[in-house]
N, C-alpha and C. Protein backbone atom coordinates (compact mmCIF):
# COMPACT_ATOMS: atom_id res chain seq x y z
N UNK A 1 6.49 2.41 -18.15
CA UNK A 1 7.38 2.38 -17.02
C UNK A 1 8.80 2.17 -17.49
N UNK A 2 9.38 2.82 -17.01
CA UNK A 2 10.98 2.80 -17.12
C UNK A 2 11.96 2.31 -15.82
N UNK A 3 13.10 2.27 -16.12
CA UNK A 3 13.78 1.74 -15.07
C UNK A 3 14.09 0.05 -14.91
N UNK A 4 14.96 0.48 -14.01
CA UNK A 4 15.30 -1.06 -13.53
C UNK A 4 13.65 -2.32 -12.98
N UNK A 5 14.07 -3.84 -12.93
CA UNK A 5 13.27 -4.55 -12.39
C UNK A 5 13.35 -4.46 -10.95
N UNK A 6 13.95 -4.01 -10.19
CA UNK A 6 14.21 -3.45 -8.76
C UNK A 6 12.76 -2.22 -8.81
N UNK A 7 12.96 -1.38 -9.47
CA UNK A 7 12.24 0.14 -9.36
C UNK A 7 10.25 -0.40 -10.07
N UNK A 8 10.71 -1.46 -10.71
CA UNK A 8 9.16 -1.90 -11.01
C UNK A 8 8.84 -2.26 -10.50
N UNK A 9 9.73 -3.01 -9.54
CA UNK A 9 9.10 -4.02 -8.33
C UNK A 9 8.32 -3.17 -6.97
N UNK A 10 9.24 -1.90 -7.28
CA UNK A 10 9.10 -0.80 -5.87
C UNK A 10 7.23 -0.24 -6.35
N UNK A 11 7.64 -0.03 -7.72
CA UNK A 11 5.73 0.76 -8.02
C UNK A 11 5.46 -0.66 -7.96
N UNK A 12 5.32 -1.63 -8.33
CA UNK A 12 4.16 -2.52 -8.19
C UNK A 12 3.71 -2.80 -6.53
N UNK A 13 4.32 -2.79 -5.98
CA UNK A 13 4.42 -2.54 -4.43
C UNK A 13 3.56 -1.96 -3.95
N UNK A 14 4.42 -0.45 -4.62
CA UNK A 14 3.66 0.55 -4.07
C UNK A 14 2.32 0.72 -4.38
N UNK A 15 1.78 0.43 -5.63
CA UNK A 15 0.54 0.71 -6.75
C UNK A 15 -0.50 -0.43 -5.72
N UNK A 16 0.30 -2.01 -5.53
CA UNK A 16 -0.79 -2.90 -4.45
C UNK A 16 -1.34 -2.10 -3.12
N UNK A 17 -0.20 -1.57 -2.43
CA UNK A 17 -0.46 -1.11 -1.44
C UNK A 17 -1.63 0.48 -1.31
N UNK A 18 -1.35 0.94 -2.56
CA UNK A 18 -2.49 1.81 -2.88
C UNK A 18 -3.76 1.41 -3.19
N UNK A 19 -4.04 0.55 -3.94
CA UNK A 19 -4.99 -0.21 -4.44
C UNK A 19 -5.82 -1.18 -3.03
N UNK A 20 -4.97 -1.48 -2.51
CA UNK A 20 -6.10 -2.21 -1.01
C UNK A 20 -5.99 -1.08 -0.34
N UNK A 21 -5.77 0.16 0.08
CA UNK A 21 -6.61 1.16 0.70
C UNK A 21 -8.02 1.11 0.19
N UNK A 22 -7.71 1.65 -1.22
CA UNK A 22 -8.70 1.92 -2.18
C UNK A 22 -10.09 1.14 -2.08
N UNK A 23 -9.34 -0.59 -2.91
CA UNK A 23 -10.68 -1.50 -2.62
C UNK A 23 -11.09 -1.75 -1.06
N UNK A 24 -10.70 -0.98 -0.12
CA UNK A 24 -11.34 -1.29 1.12
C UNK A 24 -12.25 0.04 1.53
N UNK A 25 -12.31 0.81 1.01
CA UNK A 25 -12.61 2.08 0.99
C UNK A 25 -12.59 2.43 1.81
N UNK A 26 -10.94 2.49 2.33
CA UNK A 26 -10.52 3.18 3.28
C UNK A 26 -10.36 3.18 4.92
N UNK A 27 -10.72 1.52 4.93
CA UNK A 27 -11.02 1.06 5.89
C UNK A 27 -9.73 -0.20 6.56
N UNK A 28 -8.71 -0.32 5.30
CA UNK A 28 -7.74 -1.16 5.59
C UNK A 28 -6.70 -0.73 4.51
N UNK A 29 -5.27 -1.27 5.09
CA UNK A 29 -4.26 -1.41 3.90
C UNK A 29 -3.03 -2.28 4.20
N UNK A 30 -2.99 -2.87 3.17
CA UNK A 30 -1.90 -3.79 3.04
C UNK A 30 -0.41 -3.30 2.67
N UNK A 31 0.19 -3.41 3.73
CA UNK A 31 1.65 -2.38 3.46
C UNK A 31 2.83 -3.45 4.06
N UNK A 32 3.53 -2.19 3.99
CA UNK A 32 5.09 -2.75 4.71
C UNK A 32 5.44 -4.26 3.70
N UNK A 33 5.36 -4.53 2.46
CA UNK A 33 5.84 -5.68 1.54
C UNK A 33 7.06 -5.92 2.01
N UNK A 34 7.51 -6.90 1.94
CA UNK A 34 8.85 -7.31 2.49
C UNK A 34 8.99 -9.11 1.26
N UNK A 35 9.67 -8.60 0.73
CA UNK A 35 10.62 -9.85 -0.15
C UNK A 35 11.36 -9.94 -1.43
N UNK A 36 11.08 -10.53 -2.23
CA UNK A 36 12.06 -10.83 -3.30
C UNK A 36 11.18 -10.80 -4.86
N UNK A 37 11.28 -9.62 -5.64
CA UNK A 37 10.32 -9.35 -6.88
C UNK A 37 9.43 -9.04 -6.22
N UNK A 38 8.30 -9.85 -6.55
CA UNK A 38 6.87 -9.15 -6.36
C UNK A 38 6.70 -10.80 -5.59
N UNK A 39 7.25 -11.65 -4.91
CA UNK A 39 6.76 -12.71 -3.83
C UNK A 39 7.27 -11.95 -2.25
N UNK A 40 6.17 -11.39 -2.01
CA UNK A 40 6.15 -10.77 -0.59
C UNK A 40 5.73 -11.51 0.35
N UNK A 41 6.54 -11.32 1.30
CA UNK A 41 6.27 -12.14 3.09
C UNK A 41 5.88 -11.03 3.42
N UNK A 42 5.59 -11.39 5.06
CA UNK A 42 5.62 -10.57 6.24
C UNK A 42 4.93 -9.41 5.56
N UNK A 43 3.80 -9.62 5.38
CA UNK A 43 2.93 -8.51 5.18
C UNK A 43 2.54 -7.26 6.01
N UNK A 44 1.76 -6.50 6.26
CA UNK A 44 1.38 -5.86 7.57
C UNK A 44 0.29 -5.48 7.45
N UNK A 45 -0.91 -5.67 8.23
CA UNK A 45 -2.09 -5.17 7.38
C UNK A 45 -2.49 -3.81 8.77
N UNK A 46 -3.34 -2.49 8.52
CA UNK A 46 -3.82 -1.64 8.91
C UNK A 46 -5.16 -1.41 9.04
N UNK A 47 -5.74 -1.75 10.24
CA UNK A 47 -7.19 -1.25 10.12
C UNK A 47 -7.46 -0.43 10.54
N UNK A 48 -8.69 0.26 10.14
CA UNK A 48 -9.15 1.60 10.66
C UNK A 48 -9.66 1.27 12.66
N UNK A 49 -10.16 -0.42 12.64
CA UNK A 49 -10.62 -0.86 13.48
C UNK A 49 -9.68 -1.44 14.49
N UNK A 50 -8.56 -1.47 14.12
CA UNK A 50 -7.04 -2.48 14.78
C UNK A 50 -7.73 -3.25 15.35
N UNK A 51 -8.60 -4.24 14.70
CA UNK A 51 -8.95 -5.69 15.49
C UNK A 51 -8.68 -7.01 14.48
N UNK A 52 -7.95 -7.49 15.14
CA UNK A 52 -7.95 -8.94 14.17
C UNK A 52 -6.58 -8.80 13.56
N UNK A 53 -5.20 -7.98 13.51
CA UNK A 53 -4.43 -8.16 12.36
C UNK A 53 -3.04 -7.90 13.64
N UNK A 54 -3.12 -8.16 14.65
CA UNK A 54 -2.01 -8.26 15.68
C UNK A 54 -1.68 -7.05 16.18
N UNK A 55 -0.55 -7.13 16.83
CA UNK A 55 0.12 -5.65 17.45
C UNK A 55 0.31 -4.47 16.86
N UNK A 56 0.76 -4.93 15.81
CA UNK A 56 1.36 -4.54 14.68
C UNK A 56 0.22 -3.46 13.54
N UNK A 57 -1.09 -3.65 13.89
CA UNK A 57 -1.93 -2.92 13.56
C UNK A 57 -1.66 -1.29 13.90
N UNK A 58 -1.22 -0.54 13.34
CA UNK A 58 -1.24 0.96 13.51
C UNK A 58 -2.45 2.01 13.07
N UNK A 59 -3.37 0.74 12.42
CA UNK A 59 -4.40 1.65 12.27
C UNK A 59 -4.38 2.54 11.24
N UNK A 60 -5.49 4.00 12.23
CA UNK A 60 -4.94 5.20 10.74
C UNK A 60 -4.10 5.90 10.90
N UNK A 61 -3.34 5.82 12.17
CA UNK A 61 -1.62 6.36 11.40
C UNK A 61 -0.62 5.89 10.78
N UNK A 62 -0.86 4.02 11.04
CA UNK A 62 0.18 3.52 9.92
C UNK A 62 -0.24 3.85 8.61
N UNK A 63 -1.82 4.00 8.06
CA UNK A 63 -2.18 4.65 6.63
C UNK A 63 -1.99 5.84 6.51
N UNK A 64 -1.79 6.80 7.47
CA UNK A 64 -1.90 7.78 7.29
C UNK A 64 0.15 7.93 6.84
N UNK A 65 0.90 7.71 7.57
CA UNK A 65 2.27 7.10 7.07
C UNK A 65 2.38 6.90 6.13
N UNK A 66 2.13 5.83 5.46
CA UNK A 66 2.39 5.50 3.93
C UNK A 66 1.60 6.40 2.82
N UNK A 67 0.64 7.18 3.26
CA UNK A 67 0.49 8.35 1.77
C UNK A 67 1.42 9.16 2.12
N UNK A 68 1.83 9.55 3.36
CA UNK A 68 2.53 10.65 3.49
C UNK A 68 4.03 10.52 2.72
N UNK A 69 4.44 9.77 2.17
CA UNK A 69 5.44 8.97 0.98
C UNK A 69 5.11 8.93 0.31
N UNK A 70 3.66 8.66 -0.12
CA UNK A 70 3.53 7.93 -0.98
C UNK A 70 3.34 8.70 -2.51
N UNK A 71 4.14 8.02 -4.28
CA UNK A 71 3.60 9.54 -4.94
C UNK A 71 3.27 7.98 -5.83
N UNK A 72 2.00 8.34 -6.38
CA UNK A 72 1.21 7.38 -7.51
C UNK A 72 2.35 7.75 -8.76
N UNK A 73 1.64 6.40 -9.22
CA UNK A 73 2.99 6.42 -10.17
C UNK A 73 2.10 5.44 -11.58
N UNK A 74 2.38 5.03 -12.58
CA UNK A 74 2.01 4.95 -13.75
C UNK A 74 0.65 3.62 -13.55
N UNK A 75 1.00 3.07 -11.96
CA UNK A 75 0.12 1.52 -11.89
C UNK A 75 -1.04 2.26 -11.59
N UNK A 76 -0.85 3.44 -10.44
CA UNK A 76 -1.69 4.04 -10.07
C UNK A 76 -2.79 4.70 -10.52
N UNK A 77 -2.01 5.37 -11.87
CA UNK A 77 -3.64 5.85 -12.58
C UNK A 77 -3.79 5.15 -13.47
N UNK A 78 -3.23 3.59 -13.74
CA UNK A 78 -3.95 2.53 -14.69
C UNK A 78 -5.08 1.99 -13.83
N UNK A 79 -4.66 2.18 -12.88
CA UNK A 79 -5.68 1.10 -11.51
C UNK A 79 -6.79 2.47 -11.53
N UNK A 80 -6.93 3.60 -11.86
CA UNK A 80 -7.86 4.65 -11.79
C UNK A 80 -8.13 4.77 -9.65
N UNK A 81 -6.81 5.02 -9.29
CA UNK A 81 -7.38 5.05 -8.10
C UNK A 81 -6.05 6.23 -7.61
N UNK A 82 -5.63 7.01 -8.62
CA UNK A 82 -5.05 7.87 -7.97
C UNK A 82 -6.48 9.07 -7.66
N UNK A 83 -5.54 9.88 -6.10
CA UNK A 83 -6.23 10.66 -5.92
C UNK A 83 -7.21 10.03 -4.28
N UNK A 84 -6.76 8.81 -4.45
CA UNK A 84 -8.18 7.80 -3.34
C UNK A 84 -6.60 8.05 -2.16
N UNK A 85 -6.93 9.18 -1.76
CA UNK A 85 -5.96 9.20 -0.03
C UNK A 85 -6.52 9.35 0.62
N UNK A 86 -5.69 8.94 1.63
CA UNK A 86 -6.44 8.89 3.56
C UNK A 86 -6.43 10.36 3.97
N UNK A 87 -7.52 10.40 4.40
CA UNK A 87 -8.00 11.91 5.21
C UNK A 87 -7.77 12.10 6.69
């Protein structure tokens, strides 16, 4: 990985937020990170089920949203989970 600690911070982000699609198989994702390095608040979580995670649950169009951005990047195929997108 190259780049600034800003731009590592953005793939490690991004690579988490890929990675809990993944380990949920596809059934949840942890997005929208919000903070400072890699200590994130205000999480947002997505279920396929929108029960249990507030208003704020978008379900599978908020997942379906974030691949549509989304490009794997070096965490991604260390984590062996590029390729694991929402359908």
């Amino acid at each position: 990985m190259k780049g600034s600690a800003e731009e590592l911070d953005h793939e490690v982000a991004a690579a988490f937020t890929h990675f809990s699609f993944a380990n949920s198989k596809g059934t949840g994702i942890v997005c929208d990170l919000q903070g400072v390095g890699t200590t994130w608040t205000d999480v947002q979580i997505n279920s396929l089920a929108q029960e249990g995670y507030g208003q704020s649950d978008m379900g599978r169009q908020g997942m379906k949203a974030f691949f549509a951005s989304h490009a794997c990047n070096s965490l991604c195929r260390a984590l062996k989970i590029s390729g694991a997108w929402m359908v």
